[in-house]
PDB file of N, CA and C in Angstrom:
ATOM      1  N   UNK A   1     -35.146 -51.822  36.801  1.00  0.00           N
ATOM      2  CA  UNK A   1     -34.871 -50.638  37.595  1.00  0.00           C
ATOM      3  C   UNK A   1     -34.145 -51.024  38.878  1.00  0.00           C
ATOM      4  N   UNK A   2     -32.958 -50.046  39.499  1.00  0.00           N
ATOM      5  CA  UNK A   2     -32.723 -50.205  40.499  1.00  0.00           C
ATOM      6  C   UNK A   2     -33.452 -49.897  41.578  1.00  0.00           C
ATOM      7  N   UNK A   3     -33.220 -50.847  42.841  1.00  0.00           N
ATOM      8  CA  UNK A   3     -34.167 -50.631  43.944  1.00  0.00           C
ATOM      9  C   UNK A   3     -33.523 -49.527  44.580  1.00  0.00           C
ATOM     10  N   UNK A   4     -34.474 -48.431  45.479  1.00  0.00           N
ATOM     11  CA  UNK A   4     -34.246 -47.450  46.136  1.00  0.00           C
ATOM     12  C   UNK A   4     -33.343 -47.781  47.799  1.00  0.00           C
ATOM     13  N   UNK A   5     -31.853 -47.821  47.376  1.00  0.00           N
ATOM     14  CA  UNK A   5     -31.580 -47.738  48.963  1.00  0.00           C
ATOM     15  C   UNK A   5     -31.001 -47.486  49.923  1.00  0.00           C
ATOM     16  N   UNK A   6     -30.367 -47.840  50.798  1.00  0.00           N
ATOM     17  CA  UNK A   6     -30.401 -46.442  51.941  1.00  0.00           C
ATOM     18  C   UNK A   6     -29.095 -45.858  52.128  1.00  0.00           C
ATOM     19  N   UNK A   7     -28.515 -45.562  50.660  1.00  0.00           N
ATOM     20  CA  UNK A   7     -26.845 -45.219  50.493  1.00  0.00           C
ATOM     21  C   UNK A   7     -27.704 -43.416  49.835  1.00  0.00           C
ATOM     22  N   UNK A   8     -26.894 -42.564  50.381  1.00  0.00           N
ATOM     23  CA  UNK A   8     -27.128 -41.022  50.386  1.00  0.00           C
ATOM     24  C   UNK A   8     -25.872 -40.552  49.763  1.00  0.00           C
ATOM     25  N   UNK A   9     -25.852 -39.809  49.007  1.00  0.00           N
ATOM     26  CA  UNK A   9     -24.445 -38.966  48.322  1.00  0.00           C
ATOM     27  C   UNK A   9     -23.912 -37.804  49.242  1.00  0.00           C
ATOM     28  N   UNK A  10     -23.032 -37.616  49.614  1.00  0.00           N
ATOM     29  CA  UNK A  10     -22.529 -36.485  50.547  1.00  0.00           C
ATOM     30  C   UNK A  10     -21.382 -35.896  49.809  1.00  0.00           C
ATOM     31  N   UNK A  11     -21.282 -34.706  50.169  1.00  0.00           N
ATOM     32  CA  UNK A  11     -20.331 -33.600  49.595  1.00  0.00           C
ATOM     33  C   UNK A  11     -19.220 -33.679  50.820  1.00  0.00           C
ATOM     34  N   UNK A  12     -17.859 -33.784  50.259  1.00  0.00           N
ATOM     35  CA  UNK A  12     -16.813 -33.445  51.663  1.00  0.00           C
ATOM     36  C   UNK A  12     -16.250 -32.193  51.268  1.00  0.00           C
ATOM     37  N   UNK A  13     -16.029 -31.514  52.233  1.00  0.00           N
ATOM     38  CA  UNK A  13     -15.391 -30.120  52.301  1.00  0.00           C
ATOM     39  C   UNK A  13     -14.385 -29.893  52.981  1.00  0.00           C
ATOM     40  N   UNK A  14     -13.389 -29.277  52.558  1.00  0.00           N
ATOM     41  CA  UNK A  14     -12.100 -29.011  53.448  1.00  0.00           C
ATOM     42  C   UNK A  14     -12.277 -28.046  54.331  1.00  0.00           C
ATOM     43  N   UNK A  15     -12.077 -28.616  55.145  1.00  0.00           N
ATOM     44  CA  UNK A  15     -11.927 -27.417  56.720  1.00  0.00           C
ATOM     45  C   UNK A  15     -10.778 -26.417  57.174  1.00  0.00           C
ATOM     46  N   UNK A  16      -9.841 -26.414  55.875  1.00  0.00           N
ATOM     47  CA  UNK A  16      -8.975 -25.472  56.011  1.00  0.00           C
ATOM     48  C   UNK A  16      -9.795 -24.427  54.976  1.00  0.00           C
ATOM     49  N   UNK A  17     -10.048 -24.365  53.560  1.00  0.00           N
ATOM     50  CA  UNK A  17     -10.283 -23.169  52.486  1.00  0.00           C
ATOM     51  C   UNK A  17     -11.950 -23.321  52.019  1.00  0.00           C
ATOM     52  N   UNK A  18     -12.636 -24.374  53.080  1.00  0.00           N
ATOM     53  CA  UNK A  18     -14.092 -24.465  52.822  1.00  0.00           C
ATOM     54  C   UNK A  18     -14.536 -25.228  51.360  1.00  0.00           C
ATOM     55  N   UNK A  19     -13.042 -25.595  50.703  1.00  0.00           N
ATOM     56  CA  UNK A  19     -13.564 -25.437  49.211  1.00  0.00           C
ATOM     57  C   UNK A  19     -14.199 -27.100  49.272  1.00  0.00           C
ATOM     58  N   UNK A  20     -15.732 -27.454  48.239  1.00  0.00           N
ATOM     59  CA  UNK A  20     -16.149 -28.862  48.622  1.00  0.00           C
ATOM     60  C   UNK A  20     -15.117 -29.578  47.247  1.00  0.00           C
ATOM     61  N   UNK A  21     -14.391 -30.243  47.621  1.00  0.00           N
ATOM     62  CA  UNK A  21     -13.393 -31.257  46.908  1.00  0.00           C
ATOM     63  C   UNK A  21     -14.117 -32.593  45.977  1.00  0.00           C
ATOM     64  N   UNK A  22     -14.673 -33.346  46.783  1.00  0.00           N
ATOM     65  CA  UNK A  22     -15.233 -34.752  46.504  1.00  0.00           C
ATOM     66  C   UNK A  22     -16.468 -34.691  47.139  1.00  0.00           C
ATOM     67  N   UNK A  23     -17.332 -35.782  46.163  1.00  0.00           N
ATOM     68  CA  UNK A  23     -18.734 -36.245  46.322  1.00  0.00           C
ATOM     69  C   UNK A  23     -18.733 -37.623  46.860  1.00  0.00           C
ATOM     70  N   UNK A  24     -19.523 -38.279  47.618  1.00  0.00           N
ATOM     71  CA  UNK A  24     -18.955 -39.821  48.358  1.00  0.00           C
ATOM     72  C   UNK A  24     -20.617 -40.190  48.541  1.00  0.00           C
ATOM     73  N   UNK A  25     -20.759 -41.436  48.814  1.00  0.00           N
ATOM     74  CA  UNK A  25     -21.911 -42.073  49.484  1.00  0.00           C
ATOM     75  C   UNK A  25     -21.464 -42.643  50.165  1.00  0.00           C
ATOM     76  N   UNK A  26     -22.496 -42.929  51.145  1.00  0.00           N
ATOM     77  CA  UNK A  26     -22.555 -43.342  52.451  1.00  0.00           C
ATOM     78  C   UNK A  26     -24.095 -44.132  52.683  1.00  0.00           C
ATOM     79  N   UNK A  27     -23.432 -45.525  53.630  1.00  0.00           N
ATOM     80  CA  UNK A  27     -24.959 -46.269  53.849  1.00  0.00           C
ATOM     81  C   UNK A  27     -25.566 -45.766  55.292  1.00  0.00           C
ATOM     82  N   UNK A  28     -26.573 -44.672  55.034  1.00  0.00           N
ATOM     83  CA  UNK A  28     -26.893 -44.113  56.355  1.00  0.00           C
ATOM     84  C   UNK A  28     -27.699 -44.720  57.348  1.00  0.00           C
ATOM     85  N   UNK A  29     -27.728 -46.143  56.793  1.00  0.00           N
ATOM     86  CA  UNK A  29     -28.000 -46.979  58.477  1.00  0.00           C
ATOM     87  C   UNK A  29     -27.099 -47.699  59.116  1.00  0.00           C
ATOM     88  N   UNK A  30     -25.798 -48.091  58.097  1.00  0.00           N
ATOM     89  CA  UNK A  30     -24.448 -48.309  58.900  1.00  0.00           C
ATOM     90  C   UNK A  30     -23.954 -47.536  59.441  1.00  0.00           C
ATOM     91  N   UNK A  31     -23.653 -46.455  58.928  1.00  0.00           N
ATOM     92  CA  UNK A  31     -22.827 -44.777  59.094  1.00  0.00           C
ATOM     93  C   UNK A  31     -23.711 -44.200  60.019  1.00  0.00           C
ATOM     94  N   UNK A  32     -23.932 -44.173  61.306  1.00  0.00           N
ATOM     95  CA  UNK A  32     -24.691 -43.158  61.604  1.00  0.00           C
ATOM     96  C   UNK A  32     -24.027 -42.040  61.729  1.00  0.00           C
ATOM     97  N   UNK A  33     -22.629 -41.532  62.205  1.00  0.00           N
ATOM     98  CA  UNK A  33     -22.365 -40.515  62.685  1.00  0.00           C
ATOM     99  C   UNK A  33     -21.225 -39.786  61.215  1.00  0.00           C
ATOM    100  N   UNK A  34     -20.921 -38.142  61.793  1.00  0.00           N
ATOM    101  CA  UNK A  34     -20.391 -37.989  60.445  1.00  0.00           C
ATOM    102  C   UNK A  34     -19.427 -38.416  60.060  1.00  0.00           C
ATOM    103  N   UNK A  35     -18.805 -38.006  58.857  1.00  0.00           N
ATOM    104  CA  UNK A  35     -17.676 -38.897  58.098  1.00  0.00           C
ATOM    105  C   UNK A  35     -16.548 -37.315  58.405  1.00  0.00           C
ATOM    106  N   UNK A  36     -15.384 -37.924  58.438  1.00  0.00           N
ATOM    107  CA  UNK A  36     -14.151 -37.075  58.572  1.00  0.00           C
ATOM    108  C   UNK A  36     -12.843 -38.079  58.082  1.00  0.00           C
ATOM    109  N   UNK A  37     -12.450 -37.585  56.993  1.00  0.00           N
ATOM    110  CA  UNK A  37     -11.195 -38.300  56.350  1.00  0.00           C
ATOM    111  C   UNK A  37     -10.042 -37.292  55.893  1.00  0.00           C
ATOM    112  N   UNK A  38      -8.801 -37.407  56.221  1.00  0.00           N
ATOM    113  CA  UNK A  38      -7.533 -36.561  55.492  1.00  0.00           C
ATOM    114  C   UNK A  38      -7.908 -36.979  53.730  1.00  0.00           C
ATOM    115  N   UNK A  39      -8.023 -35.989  53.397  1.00  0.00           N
ATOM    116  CA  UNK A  39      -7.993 -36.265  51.386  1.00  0.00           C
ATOM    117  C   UNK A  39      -6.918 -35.196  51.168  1.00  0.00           C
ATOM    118  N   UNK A  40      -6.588 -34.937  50.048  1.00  0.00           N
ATOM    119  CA  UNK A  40      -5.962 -33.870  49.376  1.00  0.00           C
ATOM    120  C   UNK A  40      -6.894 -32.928  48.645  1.00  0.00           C
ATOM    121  N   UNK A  41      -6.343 -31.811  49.053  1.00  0.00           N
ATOM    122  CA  UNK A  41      -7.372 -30.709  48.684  1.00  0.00           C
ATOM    123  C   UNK A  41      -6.472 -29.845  47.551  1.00  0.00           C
ATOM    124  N   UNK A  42      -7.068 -29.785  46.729  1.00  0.00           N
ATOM    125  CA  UNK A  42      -5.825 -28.915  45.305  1.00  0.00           C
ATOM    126  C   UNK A  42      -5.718 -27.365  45.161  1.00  0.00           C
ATOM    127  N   UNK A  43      -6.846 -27.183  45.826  1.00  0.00           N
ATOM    128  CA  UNK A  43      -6.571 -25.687  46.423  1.00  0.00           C
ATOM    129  C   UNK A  43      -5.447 -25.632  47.422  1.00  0.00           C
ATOM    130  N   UNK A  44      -5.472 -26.218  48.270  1.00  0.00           N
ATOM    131  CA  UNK A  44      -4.567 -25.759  49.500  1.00  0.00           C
ATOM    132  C   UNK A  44      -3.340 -26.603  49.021  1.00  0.00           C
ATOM    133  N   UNK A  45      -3.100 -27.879  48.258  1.00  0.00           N
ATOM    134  CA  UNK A  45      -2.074 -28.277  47.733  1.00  0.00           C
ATOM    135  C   UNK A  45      -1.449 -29.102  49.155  1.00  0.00           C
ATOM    136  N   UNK A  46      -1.784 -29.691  49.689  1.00  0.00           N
ATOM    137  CA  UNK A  46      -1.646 -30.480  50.183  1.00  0.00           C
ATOM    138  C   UNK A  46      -2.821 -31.484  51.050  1.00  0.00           C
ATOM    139  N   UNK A  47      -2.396 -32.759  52.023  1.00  0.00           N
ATOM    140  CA  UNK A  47      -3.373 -33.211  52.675  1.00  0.00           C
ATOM    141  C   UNK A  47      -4.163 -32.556  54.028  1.00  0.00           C
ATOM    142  N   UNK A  48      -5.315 -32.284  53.926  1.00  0.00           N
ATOM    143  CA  UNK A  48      -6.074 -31.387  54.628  1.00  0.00           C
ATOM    144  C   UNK A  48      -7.416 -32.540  55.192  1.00  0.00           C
ATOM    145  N   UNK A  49      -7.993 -32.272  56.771  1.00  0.00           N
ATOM    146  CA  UNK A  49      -9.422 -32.778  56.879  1.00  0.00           C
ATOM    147  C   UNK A  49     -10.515 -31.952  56.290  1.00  0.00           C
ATOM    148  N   UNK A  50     -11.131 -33.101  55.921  1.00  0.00           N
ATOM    149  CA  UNK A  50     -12.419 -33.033  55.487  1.00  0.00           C
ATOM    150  C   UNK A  50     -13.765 -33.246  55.614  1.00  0.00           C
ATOM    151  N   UNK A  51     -14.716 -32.578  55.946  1.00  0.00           N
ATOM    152  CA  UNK A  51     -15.883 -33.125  56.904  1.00  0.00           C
ATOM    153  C   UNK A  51     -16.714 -33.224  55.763  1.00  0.00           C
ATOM    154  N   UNK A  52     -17.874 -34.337  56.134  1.00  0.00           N
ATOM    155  CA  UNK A  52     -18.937 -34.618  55.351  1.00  0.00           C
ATOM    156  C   UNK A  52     -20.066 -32.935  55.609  1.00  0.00           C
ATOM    157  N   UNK A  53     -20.729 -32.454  54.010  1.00  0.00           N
ATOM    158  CA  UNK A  53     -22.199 -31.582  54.387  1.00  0.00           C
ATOM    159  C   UNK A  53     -22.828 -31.630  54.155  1.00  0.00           C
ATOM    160  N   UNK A  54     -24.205 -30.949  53.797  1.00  0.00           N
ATOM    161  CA  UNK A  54     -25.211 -31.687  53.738  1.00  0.00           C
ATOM    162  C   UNK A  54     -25.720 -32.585  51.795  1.00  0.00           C
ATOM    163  N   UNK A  55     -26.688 -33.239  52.477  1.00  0.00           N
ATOM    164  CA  UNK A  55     -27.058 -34.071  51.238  1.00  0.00           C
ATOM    165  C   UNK A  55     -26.902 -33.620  49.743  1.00  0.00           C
ATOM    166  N   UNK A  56     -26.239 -34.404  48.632  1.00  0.00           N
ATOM    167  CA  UNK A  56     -26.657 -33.839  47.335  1.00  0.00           C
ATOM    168  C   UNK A  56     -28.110 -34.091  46.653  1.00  0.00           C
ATOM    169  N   UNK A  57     -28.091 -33.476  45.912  1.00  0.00           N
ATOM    170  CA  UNK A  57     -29.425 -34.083  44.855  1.00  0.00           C
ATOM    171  C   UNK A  57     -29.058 -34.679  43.553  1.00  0.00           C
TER     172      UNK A  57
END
């Protein structure tokens, strides 16, 4: 079995059409603060920011 650890799955969402694009992990004792990256969003059809929200399951 894998050991339990301290990498969390996060949803990014575009901050232009809200729509959530990509799923990502993150090691939330390196990472403390949020994540914000330009991705391409295929709704809006071009490169758009994207903020990390809350946790998946």
């Amino acid at each position: 079995m894998a050991k339990k650890g301290s990498r969390i799955q996060l949803g990014l969402v575009c901050e232009v059409c809200k729509n959530r694009n990509y799923v990502i992990s993150k090691n939330k004792i390196n990472t403390t603060g949020n994540i914000k990256l330009n991705k391409y969003c295929p709704k809006c059809k071009k490169h758009t920011p994207h903020k990390e929200t809350k946790k998946l399951d």
